[in-house]
PDB file of N, CA and C in Angstrom:
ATOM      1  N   UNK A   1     125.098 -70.521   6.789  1.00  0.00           N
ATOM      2  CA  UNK A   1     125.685 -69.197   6.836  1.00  0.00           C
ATOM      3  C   UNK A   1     126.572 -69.051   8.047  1.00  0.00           C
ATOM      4  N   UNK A   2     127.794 -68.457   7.927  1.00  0.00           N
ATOM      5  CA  UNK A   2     128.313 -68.263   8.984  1.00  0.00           C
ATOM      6  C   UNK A   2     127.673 -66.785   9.672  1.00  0.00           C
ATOM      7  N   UNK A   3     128.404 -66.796  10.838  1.00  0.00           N
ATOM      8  CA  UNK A   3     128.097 -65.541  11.438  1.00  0.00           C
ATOM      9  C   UNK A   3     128.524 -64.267  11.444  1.00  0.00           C
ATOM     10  N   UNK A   4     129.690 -64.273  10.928  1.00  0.00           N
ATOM     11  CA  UNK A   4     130.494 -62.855   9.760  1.00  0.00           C
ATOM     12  C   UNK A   4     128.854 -62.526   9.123  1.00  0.00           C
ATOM     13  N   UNK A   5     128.302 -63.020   8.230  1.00  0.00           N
ATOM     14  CA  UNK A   5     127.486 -62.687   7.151  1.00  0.00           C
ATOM     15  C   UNK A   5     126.253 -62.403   7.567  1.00  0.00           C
ATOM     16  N   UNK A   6     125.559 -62.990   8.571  1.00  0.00           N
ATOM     17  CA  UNK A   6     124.477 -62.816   9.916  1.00  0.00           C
ATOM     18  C   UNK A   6     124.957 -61.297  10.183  1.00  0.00           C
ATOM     19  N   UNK A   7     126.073 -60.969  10.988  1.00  0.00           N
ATOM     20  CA  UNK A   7     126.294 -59.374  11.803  1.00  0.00           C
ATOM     21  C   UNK A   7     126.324 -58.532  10.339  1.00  0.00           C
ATOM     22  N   UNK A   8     126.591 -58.796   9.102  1.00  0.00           N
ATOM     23  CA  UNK A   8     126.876 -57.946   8.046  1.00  0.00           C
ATOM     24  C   UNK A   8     125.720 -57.250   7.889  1.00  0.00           C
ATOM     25  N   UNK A   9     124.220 -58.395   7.902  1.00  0.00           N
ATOM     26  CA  UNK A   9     123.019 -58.037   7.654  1.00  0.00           C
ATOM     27  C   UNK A   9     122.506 -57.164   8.527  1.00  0.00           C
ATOM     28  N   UNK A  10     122.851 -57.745   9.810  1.00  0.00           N
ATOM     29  CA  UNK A  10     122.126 -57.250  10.661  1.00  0.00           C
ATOM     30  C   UNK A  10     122.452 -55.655  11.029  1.00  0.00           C
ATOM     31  N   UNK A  11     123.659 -55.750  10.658  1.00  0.00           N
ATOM     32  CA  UNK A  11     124.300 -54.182  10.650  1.00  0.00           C
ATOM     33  C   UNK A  11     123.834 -53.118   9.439  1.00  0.00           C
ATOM     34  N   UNK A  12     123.408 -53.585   8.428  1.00  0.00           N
ATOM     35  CA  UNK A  12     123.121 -53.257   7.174  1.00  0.00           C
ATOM     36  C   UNK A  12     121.820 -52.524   7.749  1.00  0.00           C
ATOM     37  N   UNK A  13     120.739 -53.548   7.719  1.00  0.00           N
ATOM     38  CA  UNK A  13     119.452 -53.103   8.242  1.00  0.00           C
ATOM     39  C   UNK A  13     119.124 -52.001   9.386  1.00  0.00           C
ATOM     40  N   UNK A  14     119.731 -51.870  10.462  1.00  0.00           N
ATOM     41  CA  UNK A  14     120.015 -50.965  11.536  1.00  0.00           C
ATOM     42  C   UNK A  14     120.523 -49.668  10.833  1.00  0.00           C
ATOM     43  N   UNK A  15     120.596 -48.989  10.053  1.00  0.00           N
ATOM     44  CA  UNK A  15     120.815 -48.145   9.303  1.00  0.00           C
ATOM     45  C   UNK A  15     119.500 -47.533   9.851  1.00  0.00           C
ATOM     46  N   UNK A  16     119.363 -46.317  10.067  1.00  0.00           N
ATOM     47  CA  UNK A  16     118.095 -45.144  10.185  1.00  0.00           C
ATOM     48  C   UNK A  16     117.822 -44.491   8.384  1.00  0.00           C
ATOM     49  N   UNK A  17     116.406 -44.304   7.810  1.00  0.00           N
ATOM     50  CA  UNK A  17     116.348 -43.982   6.601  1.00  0.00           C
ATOM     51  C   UNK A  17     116.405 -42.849   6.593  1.00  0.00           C
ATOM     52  N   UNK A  18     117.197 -42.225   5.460  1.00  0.00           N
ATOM     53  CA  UNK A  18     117.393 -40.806   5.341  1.00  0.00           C
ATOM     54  C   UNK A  18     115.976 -40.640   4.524  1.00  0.00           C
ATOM     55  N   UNK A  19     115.636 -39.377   4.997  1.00  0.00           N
ATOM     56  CA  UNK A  19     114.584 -38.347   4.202  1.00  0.00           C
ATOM     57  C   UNK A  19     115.088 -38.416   3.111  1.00  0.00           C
ATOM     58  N   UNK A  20     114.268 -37.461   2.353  1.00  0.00           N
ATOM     59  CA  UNK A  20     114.935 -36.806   1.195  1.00  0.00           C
ATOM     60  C   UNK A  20     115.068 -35.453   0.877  1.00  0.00           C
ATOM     61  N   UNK A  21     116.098 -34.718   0.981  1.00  0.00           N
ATOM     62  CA  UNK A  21     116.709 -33.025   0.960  1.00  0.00           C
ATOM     63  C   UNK A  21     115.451 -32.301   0.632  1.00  0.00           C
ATOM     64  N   UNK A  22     114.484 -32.435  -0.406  1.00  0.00           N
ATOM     65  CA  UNK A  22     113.496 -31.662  -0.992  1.00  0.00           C
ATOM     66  C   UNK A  22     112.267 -31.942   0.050  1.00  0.00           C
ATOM     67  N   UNK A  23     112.083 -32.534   1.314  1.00  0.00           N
ATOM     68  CA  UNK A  23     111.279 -32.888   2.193  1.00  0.00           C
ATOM     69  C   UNK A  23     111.766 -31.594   2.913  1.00  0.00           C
ATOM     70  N   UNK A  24     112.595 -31.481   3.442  1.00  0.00           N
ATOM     71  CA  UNK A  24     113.392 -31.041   4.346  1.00  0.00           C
ATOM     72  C   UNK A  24     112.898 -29.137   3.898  1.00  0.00           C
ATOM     73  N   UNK A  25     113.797 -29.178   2.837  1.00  0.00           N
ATOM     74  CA  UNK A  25     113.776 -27.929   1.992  1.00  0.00           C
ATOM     75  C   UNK A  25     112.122 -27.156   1.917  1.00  0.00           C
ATOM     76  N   UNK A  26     111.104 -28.245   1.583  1.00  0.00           N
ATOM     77  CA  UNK A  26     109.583 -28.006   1.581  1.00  0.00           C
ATOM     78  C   UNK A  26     108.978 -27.697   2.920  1.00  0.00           C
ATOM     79  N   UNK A  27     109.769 -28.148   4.528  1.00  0.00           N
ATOM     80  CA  UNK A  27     109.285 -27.810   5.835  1.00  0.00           C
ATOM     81  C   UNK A  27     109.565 -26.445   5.402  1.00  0.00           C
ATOM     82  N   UNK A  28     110.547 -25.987   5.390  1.00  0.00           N
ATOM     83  CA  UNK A  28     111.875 -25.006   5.676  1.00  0.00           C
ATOM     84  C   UNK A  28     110.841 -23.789   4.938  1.00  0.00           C
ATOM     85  N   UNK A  29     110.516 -23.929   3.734  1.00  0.00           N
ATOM     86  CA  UNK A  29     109.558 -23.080   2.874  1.00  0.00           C
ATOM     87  C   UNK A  29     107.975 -22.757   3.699  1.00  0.00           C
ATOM     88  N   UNK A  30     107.979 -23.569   4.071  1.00  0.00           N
ATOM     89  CA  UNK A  30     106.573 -23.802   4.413  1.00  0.00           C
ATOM     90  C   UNK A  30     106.449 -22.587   6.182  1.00  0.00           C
ATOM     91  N   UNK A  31     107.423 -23.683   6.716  1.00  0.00           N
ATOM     92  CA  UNK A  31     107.705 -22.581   7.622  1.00  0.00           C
ATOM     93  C   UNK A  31     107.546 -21.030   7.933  1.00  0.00           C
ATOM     94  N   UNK A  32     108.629 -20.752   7.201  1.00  0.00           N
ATOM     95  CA  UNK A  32     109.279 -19.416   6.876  1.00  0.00           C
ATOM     96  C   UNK A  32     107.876 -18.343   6.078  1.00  0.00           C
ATOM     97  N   UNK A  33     107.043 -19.132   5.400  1.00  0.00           N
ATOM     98  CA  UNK A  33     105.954 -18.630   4.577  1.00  0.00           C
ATOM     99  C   UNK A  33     104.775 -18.301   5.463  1.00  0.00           C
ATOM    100  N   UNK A  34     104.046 -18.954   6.197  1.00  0.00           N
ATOM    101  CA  UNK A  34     103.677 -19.698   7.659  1.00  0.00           C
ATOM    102  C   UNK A  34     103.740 -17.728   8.799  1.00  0.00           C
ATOM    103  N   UNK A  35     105.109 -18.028   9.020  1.00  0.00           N
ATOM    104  CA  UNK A  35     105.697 -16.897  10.266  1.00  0.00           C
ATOM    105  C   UNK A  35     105.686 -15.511   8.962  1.00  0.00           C
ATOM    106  N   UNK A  36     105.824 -15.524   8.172  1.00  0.00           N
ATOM    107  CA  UNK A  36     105.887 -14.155   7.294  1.00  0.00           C
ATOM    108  C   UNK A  36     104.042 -13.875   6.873  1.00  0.00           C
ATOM    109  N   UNK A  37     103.442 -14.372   6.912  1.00  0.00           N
ATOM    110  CA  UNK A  37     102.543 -14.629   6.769  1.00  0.00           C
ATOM    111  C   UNK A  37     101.444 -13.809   8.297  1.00  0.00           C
ATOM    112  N   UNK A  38     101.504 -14.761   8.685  1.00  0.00           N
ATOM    113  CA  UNK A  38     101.716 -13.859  10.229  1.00  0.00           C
ATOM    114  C   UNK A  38     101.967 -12.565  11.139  1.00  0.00           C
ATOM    115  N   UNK A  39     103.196 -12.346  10.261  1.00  0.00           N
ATOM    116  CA  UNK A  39     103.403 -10.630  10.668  1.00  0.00           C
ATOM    117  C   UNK A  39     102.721 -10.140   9.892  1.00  0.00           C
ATOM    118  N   UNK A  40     102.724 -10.351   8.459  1.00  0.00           N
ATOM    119  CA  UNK A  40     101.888  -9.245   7.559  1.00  0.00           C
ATOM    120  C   UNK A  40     100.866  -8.791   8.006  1.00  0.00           C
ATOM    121  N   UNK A  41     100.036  -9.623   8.635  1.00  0.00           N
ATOM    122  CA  UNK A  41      98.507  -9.978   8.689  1.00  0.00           C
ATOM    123  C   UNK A  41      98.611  -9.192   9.774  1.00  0.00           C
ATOM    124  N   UNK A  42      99.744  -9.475  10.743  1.00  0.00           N
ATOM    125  CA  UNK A  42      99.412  -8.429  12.236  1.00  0.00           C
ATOM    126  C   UNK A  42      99.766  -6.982  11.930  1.00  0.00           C
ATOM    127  N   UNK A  43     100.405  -7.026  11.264  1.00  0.00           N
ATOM    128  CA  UNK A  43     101.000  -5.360  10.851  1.00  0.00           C
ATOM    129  C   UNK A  43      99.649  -4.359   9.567  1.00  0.00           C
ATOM    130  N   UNK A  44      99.071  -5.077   8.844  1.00  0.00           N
ATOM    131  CA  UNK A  44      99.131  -4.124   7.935  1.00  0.00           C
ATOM    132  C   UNK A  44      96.967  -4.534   8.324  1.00  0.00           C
ATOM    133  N   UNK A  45      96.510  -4.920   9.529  1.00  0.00           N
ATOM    134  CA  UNK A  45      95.153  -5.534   9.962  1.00  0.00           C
ATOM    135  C   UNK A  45      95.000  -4.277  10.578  1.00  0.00           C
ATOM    136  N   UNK A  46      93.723  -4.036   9.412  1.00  0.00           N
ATOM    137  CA  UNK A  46      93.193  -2.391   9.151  1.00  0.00           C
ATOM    138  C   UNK A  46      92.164  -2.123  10.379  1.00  0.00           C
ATOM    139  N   UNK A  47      91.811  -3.554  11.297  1.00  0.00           N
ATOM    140  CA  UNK A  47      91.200  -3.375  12.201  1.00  0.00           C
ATOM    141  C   UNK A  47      91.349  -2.766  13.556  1.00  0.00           C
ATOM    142  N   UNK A  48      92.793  -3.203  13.443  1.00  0.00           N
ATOM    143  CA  UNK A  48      93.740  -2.584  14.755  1.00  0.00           C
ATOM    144  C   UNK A  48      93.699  -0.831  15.005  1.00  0.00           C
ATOM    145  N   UNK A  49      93.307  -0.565  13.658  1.00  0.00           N
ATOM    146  CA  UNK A  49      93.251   0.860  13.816  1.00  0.00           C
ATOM    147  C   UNK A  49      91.575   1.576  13.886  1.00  0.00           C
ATOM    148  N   UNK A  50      91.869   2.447  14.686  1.00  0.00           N
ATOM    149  CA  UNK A  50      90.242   2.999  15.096  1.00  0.00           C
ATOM    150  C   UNK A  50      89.693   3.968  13.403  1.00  0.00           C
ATOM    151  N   UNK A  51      88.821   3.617  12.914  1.00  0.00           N
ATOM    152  CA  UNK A  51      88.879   4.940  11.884  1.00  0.00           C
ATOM    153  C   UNK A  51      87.030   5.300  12.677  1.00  0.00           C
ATOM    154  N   UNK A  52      87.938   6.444  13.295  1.00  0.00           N
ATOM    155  CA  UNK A  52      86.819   7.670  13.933  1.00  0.00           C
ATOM    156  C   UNK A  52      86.529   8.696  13.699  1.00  0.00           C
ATOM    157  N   UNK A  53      87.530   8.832  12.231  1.00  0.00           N
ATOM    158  CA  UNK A  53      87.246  10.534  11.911  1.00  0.00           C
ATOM    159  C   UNK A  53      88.564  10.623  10.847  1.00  0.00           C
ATOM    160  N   UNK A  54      88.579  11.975  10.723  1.00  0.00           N
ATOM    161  CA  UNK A  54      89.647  12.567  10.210  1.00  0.00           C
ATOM    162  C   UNK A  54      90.078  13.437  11.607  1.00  0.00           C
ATOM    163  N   UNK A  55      92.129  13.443  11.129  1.00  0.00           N
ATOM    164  CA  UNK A  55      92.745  14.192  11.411  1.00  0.00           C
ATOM    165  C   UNK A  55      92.836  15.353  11.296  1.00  0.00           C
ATOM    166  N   UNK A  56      93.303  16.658  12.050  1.00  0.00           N
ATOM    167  CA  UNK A  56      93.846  17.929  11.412  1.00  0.00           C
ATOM    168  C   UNK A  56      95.031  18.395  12.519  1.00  0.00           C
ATOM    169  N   UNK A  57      95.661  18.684  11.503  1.00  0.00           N
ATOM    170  CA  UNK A  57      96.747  19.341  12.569  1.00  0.00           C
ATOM    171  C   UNK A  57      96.927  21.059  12.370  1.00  0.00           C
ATOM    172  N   UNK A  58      97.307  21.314  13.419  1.00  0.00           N
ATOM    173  CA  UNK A  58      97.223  22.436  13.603  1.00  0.00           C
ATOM    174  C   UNK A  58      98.293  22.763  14.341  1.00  0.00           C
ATOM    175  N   UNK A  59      99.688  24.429  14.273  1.00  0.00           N
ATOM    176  CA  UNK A  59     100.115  24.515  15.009  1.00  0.00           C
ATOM    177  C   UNK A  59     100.043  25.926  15.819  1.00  0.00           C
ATOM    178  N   UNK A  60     100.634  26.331  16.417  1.00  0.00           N
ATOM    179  CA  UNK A  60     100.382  27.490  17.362  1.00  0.00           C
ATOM    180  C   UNK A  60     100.737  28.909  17.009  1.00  0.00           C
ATOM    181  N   UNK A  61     101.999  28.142  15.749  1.00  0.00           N
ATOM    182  CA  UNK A  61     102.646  30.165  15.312  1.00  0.00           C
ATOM    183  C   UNK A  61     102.338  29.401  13.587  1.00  0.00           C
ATOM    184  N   UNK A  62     101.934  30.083  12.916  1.00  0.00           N
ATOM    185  CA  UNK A  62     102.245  29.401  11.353  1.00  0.00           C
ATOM    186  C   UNK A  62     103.404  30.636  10.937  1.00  0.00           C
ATOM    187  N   UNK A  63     103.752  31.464  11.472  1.00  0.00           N
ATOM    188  CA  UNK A  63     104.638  32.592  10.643  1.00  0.00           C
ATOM    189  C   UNK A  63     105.819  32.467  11.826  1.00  0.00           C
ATOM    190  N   UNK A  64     106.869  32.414  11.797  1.00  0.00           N
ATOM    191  CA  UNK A  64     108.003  32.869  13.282  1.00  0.00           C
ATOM    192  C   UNK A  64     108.353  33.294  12.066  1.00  0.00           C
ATOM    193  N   UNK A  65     109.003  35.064  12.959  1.00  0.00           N
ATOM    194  CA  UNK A  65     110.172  35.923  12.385  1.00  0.00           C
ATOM    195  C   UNK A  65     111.592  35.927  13.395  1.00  0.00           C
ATOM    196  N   UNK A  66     112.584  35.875  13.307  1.00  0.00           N
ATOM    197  CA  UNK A  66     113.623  35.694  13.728  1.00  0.00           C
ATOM    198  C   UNK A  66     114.274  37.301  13.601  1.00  0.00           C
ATOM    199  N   UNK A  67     113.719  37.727  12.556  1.00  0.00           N
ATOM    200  CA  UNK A  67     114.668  38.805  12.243  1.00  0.00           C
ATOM    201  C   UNK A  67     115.995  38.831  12.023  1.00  0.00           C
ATOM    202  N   UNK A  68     116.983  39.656  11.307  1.00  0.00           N
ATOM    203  CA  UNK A  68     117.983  39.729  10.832  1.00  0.00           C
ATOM    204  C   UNK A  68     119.179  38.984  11.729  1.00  0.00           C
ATOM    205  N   UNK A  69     119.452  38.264  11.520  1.00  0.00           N
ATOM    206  CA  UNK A  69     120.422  37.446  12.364  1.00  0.00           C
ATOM    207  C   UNK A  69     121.957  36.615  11.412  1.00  0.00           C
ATOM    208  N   UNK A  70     122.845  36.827  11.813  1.00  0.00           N
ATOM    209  CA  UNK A  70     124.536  36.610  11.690  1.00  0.00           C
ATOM    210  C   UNK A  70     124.673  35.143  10.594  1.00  0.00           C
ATOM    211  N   UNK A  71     125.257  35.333   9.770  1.00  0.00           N
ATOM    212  CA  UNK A  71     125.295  33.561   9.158  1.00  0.00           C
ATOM    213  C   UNK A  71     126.179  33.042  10.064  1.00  0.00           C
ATOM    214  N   UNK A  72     125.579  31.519  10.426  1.00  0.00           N
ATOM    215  CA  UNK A  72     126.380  30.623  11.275  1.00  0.00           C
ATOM    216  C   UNK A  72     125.766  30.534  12.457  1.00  0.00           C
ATOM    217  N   UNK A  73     124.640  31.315  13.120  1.00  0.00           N
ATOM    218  CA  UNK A  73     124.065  31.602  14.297  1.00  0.00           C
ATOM    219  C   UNK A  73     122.928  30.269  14.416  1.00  0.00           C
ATOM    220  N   UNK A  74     123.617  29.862  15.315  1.00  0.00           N
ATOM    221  CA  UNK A  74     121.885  28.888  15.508  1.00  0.00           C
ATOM    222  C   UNK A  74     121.016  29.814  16.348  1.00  0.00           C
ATOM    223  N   UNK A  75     119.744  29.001  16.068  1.00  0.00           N
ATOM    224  CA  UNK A  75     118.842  29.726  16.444  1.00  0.00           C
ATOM    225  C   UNK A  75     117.566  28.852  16.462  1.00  0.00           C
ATOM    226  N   UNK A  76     117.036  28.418  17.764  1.00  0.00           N
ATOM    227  CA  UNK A  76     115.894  27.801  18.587  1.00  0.00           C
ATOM    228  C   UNK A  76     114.643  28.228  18.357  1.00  0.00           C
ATOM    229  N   UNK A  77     113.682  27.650  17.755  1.00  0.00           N
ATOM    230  CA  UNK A  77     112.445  28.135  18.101  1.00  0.00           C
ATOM    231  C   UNK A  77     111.777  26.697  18.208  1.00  0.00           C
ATOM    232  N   UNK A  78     110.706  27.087  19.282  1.00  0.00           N
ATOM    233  CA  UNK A  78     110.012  25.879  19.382  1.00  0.00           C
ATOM    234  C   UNK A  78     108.532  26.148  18.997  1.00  0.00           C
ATOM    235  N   UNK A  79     107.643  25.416  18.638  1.00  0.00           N
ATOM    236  CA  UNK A  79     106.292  25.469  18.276  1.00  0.00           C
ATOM    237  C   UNK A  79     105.174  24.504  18.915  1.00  0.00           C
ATOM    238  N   UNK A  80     103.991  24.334  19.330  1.00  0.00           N
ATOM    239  CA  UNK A  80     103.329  23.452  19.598  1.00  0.00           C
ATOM    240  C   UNK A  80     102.305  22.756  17.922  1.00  0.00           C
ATOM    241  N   UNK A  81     102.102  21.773  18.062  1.00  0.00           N
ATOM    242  CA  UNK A  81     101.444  20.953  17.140  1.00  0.00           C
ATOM    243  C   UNK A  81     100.114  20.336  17.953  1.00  0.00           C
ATOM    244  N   UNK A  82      98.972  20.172  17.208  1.00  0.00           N
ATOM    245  CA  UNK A  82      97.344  19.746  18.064  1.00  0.00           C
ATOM    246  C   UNK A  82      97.084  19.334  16.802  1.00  0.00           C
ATOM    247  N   UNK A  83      95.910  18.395  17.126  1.00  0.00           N
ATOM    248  CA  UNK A  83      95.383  17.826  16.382  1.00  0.00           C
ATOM    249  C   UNK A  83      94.124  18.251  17.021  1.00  0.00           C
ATOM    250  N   UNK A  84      93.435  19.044  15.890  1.00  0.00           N
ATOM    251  CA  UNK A  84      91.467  19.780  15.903  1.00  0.00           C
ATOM    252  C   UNK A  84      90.624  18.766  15.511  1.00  0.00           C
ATOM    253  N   UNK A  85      91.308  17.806  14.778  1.00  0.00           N
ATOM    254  CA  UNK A  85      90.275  16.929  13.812  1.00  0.00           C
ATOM    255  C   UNK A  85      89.715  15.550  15.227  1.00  0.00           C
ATOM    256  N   UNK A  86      88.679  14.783  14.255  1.00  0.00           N
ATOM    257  CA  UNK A  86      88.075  14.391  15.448  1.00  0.00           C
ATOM    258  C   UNK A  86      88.504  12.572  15.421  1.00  0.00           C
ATOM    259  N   UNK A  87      90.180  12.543  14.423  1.00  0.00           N
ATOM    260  CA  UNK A  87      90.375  11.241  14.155  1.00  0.00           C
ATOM    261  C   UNK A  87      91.722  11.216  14.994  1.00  0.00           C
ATOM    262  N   UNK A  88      92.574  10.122  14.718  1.00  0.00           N
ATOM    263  CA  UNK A  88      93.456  10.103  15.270  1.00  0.00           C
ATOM    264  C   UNK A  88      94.914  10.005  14.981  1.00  0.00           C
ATOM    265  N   UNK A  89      95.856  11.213  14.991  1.00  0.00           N
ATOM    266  CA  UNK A  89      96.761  11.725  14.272  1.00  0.00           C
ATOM    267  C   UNK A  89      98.109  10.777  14.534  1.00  0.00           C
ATOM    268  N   UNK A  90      98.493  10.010  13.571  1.00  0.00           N
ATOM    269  CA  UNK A  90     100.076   9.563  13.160  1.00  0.00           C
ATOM    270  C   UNK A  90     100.892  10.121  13.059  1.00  0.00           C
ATOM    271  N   UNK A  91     101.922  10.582  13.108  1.00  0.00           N
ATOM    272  CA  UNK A  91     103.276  11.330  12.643  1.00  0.00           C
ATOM    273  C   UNK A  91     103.855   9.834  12.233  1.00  0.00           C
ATOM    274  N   UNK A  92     104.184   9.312  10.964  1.00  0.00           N
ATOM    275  CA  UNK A  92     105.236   8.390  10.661  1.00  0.00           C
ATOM    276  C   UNK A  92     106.614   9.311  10.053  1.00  0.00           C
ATOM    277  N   UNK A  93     107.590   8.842  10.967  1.00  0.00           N
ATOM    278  CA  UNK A  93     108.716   8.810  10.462  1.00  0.00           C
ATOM    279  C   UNK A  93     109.185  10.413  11.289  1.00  0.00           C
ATOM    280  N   UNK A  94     110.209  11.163  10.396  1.00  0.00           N
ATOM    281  CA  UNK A  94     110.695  12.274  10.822  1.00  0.00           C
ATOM    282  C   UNK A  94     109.611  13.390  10.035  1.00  0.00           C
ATOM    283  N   UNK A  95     109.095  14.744  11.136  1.00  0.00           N
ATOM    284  CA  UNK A  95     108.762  15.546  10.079  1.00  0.00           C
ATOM    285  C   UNK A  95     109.777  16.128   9.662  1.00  0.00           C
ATOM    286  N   UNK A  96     109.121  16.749   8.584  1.00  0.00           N
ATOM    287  CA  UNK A  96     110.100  17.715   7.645  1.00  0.00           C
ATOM    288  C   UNK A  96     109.718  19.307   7.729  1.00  0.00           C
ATOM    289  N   UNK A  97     110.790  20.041   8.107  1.00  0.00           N
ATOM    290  CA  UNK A  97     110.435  21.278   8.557  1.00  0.00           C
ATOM    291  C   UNK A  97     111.329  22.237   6.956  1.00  0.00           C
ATOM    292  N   UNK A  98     110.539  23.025   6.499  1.00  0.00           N
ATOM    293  CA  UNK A  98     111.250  23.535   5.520  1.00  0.00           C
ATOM    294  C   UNK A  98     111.683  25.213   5.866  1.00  0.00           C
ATOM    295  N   UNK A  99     112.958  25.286   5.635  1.00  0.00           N
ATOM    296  CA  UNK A  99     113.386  26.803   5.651  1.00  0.00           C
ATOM    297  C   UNK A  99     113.096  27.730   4.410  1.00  0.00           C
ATOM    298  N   UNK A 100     112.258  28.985   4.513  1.00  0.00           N
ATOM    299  CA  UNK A 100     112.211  30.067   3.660  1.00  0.00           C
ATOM    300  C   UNK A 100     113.577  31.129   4.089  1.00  0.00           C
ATOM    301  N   UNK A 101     113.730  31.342   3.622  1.00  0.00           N
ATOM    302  CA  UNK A 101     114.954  32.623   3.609  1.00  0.00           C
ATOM    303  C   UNK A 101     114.698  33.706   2.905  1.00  0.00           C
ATOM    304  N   UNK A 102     114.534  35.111   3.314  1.00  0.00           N
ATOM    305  CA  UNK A 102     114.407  36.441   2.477  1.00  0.00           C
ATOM    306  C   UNK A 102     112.969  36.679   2.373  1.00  0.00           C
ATOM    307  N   UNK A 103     112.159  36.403   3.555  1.00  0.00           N
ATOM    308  CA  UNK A 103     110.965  36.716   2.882  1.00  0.00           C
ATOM    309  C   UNK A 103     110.621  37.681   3.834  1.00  0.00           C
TER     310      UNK A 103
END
């Protein structure tokens, strides 16, 4: 054999083996399943939360009258909110305050 055909081989073999894409793709799943997995468990772990009771809320005016006032007028009122109950009160999200008119 000459030595052209010797370096051909030897170059051939020195090649690193590729994986195969669906190896790769199966970490990638596995992973991602793994870390999602994870948060769920920390977020929705019924232990984290104290259950000591029930809530009640309660606020300080249940009626405000404003009396006859201008369309277009803002107008401020503030209220306090407590919780009587002997658990422990959440507010998720925005409350919702509803307007009566004419009563």
């Amino acid at each position: 054999m000459s030595k052209k055909k010797k370096q051909r081989r030897i170059k051939s073999k020195s090649q690193p083996a590729q994986r195969p894409w669906w190896l790769w793709a199966g970490l990638v799943v596995a992973v991602v399943l793994a870390v999602s997995g994870l948060v769920m468990s920390l977020i929705f772990n019924s232990s984290n939360l104290p259950d000591d009771g029930t809530p009640k809320v309660v606020a300080d005016q249940t009626v405000i009258d404003e009396g006859y006032q201008k369309l277009g007028t803002t107008i401020r009122t503030a209220f306090k909110i407590y919780n009587e109950g002997d658990g422990t009160l959440r507010i998720w999200g925005e409350p919702v305050v509803k307007l009566v008119e004419g009563c």
